[in-house]
C-alpha atoms as a PDB file:
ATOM      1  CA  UNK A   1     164.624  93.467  96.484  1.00  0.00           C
ATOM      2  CA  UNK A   2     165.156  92.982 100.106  1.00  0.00           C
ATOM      3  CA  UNK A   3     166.967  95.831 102.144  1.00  0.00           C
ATOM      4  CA  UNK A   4     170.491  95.382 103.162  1.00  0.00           C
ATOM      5  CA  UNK A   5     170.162  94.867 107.120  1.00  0.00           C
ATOM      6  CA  UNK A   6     173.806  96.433 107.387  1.00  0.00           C
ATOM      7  CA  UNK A   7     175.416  99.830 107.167  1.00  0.00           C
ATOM      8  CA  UNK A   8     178.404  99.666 108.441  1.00  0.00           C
ATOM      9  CA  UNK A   9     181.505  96.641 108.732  1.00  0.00           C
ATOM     10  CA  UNK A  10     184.189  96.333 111.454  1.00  0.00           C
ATOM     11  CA  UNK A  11     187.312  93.988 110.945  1.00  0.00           C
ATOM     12  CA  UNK A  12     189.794  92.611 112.868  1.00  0.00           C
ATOM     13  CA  UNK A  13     193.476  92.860 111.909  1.00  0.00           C
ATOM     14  CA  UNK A  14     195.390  90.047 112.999  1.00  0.00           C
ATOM     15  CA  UNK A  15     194.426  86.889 111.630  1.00  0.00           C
ATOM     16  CA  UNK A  16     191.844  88.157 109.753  1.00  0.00           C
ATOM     17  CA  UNK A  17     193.160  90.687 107.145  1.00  0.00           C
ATOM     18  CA  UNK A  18     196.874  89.309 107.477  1.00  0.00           C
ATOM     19  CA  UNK A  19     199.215  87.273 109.054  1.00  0.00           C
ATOM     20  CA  UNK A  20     202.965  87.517 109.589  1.00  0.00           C
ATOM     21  CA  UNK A  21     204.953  85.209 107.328  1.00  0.00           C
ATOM     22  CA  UNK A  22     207.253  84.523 110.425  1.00  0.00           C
ATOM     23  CA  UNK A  23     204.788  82.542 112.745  1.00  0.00           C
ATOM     24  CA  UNK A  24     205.378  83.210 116.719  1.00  0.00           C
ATOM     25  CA  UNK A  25     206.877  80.106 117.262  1.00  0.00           C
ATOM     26  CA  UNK A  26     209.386  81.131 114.547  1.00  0.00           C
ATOM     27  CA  UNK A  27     210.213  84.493 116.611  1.00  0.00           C
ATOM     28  CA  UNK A  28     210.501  82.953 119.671  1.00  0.00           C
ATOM     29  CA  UNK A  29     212.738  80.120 118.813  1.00  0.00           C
ATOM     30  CA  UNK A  30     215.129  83.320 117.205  1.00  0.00           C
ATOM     31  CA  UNK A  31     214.585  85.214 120.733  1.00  0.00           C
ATOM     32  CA  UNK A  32     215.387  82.754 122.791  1.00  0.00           C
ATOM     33  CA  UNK A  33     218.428  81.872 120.772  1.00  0.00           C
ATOM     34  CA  UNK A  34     219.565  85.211 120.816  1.00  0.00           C
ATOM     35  CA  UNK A  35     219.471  85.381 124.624  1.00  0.00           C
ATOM     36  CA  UNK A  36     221.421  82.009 124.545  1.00  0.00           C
ATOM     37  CA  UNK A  37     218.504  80.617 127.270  1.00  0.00           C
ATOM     38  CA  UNK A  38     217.052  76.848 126.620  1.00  0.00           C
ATOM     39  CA  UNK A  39     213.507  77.445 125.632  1.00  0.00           C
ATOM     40  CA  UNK A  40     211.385  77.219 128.745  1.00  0.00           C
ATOM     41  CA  UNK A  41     207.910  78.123 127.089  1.00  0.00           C
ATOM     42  CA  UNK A  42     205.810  77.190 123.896  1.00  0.00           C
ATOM     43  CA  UNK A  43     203.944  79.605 121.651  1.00  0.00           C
ATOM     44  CA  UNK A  44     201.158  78.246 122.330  1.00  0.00           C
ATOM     45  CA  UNK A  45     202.084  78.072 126.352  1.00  0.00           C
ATOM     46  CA  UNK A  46     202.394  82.027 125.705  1.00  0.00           C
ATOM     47  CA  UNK A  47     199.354  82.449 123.581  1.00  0.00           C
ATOM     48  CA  UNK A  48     197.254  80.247 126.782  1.00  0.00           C
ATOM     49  CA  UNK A  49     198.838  82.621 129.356  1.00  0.00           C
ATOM     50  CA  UNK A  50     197.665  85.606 127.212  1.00  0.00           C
ATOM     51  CA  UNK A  51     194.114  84.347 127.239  1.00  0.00           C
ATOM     52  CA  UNK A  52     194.341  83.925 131.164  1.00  0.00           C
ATOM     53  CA  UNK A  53     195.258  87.236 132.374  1.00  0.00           C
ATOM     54  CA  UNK A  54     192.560  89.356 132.906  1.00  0.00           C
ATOM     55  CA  UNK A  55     192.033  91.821 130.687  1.00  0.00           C
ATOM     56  CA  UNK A  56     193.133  95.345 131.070  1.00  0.00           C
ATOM     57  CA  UNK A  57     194.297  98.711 129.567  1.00  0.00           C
ATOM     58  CA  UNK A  58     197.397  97.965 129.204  1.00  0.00           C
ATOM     59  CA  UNK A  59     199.385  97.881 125.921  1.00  0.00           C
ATOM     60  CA  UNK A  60     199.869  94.398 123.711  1.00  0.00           C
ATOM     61  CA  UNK A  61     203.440  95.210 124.727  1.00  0.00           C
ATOM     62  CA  UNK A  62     203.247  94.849 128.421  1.00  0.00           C
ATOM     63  CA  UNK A  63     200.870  92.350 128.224  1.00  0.00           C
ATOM     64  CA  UNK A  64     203.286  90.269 126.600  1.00  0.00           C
ATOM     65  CA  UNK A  65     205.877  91.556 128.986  1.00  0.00           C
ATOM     66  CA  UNK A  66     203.923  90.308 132.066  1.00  0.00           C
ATOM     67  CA  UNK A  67     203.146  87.089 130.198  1.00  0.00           C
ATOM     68  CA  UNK A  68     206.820  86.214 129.601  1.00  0.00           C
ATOM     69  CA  UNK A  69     207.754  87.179 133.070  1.00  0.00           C
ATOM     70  CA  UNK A  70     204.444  85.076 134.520  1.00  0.00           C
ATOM     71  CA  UNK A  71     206.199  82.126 132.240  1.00  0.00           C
ATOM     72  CA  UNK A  72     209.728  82.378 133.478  1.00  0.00           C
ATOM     73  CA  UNK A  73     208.250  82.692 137.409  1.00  0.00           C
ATOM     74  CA  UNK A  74     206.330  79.627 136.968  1.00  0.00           C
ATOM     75  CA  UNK A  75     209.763  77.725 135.212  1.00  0.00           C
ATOM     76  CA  UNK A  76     211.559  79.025 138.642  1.00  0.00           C
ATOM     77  CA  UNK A  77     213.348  82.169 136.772  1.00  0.00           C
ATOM     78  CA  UNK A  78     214.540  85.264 137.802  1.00  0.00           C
ATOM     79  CA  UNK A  79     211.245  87.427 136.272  1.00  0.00           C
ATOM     80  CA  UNK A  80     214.821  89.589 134.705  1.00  0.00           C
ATOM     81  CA  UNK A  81     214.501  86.740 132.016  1.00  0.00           C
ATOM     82  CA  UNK A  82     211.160  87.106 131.258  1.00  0.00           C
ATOM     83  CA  UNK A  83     211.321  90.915 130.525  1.00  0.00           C
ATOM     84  CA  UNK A  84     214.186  90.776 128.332  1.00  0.00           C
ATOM     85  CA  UNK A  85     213.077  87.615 126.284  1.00  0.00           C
ATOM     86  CA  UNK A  86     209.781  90.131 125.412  1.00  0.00           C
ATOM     87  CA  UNK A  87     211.960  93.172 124.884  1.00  0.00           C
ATOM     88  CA  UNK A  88     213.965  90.882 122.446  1.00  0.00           C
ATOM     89  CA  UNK A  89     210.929  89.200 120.907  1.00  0.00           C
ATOM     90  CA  UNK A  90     209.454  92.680 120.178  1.00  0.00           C
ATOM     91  CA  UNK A  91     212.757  94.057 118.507  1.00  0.00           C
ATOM     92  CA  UNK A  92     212.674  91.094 116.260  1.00  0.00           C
ATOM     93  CA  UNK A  93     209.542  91.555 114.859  1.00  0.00           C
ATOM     94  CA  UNK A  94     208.924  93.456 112.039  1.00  0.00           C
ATOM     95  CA  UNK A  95     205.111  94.490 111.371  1.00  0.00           C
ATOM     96  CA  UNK A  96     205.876  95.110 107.827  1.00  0.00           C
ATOM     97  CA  UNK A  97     206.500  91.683 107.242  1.00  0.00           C
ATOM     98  CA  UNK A  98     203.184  90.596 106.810  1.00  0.00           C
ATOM     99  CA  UNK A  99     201.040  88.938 103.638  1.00  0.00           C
ATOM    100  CA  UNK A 100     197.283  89.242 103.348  1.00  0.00           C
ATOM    101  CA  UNK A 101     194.782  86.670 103.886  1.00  0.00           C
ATOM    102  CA  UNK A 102     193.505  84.811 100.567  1.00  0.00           C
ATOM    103  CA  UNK A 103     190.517  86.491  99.493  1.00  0.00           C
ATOM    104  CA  UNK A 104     190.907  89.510 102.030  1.00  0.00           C
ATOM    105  CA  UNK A 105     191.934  92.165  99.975  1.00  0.00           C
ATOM    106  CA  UNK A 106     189.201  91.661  97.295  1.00  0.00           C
ATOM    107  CA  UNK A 107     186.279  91.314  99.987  1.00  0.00           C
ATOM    108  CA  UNK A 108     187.873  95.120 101.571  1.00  0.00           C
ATOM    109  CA  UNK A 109     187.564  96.140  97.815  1.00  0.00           C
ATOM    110  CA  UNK A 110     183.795  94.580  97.733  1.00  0.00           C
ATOM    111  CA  UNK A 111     182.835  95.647 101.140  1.00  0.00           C
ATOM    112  CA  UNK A 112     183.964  99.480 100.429  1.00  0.00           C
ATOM    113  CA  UNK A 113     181.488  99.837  97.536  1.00  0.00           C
ATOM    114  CA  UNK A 114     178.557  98.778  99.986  1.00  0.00           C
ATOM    115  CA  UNK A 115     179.416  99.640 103.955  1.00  0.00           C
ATOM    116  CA  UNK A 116     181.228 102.257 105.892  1.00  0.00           C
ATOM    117  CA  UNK A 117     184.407 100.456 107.472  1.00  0.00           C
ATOM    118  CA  UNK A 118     186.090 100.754 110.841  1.00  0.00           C
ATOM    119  CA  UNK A 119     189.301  99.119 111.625  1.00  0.00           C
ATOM    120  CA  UNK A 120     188.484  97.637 115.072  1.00  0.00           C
ATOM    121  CA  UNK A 121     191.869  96.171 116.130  1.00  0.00           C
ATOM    122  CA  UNK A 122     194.072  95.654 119.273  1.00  0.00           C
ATOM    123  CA  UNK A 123     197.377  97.156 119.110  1.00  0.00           C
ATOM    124  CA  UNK A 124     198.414 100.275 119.016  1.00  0.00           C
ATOM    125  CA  UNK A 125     199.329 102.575 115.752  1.00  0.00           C
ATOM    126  CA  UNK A 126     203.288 101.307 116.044  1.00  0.00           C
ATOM    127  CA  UNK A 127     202.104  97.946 115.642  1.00  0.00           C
ATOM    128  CA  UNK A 128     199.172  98.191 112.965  1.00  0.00           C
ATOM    129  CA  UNK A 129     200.225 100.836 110.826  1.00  0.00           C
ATOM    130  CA  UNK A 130     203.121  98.999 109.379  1.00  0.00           C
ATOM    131  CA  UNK A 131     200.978  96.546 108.453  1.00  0.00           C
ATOM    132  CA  UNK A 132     197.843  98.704 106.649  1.00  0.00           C
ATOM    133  CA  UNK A 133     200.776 100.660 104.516  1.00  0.00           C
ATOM    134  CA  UNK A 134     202.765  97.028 103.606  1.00  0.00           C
ATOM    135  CA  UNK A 135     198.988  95.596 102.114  1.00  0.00           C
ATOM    136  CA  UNK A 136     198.222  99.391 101.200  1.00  0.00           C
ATOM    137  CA  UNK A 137     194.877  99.843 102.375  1.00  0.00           C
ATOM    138  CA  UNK A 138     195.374 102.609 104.889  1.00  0.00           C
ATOM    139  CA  UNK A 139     192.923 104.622 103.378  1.00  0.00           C
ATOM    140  CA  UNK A 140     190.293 101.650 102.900  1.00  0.00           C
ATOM    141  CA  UNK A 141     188.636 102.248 106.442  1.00  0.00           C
ATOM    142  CA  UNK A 142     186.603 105.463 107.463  1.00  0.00           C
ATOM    143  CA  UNK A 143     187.421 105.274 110.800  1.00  0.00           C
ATOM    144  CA  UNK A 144     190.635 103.084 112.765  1.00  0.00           C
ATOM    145  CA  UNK A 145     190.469 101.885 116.258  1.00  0.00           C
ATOM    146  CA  UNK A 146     193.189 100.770 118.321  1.00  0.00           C
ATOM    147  CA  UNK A 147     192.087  98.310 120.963  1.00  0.00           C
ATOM    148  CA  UNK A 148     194.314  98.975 124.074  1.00  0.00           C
ATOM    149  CA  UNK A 149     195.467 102.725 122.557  1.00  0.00           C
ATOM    150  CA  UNK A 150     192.590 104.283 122.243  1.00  0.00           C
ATOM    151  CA  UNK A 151     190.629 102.806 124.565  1.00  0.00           C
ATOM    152  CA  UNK A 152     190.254  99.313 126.280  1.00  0.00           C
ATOM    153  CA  UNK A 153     191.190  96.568 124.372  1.00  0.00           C
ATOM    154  CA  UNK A 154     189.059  93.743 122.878  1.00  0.00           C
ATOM    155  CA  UNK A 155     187.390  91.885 123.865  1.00  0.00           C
ATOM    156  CA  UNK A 156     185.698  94.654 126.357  1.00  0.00           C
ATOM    157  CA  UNK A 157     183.473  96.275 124.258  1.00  0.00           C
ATOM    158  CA  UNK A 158     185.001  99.918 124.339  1.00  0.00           C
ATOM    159  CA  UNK A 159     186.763  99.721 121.017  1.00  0.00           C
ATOM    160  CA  UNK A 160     183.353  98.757 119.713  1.00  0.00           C
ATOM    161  CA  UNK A 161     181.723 102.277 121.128  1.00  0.00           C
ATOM    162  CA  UNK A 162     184.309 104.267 119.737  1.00  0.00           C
ATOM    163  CA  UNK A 163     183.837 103.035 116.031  1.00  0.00           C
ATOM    164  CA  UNK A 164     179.610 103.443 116.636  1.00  0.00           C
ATOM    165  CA  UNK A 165     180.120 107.164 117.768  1.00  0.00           C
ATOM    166  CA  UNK A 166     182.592 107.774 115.106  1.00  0.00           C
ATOM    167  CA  UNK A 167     180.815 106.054 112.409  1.00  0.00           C
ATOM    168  CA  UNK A 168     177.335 107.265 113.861  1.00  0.00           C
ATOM    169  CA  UNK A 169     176.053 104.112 113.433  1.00  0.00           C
ATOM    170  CA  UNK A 170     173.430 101.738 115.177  1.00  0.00           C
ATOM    171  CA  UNK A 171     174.521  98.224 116.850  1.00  0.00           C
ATOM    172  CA  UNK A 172     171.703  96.474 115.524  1.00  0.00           C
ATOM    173  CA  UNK A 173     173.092  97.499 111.604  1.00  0.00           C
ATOM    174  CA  UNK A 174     176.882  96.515 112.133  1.00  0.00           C
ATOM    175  CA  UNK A 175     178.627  93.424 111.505  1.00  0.00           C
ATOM    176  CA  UNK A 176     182.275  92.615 113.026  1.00  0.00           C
ATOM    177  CA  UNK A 177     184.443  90.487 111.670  1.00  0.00           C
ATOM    178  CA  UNK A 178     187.476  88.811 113.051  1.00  0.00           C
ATOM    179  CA  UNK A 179     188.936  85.117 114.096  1.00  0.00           C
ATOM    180  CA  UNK A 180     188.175  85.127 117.602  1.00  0.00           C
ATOM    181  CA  UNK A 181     185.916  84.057 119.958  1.00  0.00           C
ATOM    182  CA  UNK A 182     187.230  85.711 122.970  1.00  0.00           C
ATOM    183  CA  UNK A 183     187.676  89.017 120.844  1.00  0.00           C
ATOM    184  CA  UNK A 184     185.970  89.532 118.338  1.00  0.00           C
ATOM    185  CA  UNK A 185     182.604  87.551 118.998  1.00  0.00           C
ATOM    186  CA  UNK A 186     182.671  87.938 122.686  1.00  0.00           C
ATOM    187  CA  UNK A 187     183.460  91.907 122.577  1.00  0.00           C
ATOM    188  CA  UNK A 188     181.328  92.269 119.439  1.00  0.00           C
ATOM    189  CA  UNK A 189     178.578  90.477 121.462  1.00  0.00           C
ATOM    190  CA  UNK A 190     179.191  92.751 125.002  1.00  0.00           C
ATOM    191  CA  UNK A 191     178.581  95.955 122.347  1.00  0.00           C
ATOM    192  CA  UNK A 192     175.505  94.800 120.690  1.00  0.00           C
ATOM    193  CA  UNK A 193     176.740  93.618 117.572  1.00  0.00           C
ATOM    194  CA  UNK A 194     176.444  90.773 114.946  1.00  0.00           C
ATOM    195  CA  UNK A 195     179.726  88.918 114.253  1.00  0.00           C
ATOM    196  CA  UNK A 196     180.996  87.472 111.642  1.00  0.00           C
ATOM    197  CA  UNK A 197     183.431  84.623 112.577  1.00  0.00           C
ATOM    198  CA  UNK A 198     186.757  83.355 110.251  1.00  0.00           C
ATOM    199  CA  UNK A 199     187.154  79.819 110.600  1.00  0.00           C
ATOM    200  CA  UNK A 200     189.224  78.681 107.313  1.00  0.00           C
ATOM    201  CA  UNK A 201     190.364  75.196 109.181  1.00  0.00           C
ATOM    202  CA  UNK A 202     186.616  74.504 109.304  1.00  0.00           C
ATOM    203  CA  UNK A 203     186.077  73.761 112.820  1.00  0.00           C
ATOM    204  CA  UNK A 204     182.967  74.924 114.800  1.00  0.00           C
ATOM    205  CA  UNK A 205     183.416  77.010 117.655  1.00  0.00           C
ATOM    206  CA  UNK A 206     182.261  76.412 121.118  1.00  0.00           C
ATOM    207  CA  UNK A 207     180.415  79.962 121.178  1.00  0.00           C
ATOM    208  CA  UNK A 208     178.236  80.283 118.324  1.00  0.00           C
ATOM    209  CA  UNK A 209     178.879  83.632 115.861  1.00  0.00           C
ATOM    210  CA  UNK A 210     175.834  85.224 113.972  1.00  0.00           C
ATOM    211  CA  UNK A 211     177.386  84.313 110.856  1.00  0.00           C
ATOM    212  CA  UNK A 212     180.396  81.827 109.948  1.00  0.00           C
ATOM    213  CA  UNK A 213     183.365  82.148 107.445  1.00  0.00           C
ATOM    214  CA  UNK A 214     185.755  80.132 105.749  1.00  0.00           C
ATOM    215  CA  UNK A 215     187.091  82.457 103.658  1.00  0.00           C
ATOM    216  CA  UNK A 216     187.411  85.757 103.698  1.00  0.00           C
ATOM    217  CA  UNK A 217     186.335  85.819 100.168  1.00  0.00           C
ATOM    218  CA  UNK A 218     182.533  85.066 101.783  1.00  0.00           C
ATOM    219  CA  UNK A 219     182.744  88.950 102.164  1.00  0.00           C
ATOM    220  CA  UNK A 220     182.087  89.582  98.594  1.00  0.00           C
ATOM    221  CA  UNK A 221     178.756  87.771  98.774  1.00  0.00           C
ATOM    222  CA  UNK A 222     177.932  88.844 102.658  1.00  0.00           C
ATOM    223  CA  UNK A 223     176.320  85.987 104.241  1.00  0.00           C
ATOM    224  CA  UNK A 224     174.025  88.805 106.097  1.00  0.00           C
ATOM    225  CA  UNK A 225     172.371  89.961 102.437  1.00  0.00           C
END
């Protein structure tokens, strides 16, 4: 029987293990509303400016916080807007309020038996560890990293070292999984991993993973065995 090539798993959070049931376009709409300011910016005009700002230590917080005032500049706001649509937008969102991806918490179960587990996620403990006790599996992973806390977020490949010293384990036998190209294949790449991509829509992505999902229920057969 062949040898498993693996001895250890990372995961993503976010979009990989769960999702909020409130979407961000759902949260905004609410923020801005509270405010009682005409929507100036889309989601998905937030999640673009996001991906455009270099990357840094900052927190997910003040990233967000220089992306909404970046947003309300480039509308011709005072930048006063900007910071307190994201101080609203972050008091209105609750991390407990999240729901598992289908098939996610079975393939943590399967995954547990065979691998050691990190948590490789960006966001610090106020934001994650909401969610781990509301799908209760804070105790699933042997070792939690918090991109952007503990070190350098995703996708720089910091977060990546931290879980191979704490884990002791060798780049070349670790896979990471997560749903994004820019943070979880790109970093996993920059620290010498595999990664293992979640794509349930189906498309192909630009920037090839080792290994491609569409499911997290893939896990409990892993496509690396």
């Amino acid at each position: 029987m062949p040898t498993d090539p693996v001895d250890a798993v990372f995961l993503d959070m976010d979009g990989t293990l769960c999702e909020y049931r409130q979407s961000s376009a759902e949260l905004l709409a609410r923020a801005f509303d509270r405010l009682d300011v005409d929507p100036f910016f889309t989601a998905e005009t937030y999640r673009n400016q996001l991906f455009s700002q270099i990357v840094t230590d900052e927190t997910k917080a003040e990233r967000r916080e220089q992306a909404f005032i970046t947003l309300a500049e480039l509308d011709d706001r005072d930048p006063a807007v900007g910071r307190r649509l994201a101080a609203v937008y972050a008091s209105m969102r609750d991390h407990r309020d999240v729901e598992p991806l289908p098939g996610a918490l079975d393939a943590l179960d399967s995954l547990r038996e065979r691998y050691d587990l990190a948590l490789v996620t960006n966001g610090g403990p106020e934001m994650q560890d909401p969610k781990l006790a509301a799908l209760d599996v804070e105790d699933a992973f042997d070792v939690i990293v918090y991109g952007g806390y503990d070190t350098t977020p995703k996708p720089e490949p910091g977060p990546f070292h931290e879980a191979l010293y704490a884990l002791d384990a060798t780049p070349g036998r670790v896979v990471h999984v997560g749903n994004s190209v820019r943070f979880d294949v790109w970093g996993a790449d920059a620290a010498g991993i595999k990664s293992a991509l979640l794509r349930p829509d189906g498309d192909e992505p630009a920037t090839a993973p080792d290994y491609l999902l569409r499911s997290m229920a893939d896990l409990q057969d892993p496509p690396w065995r």
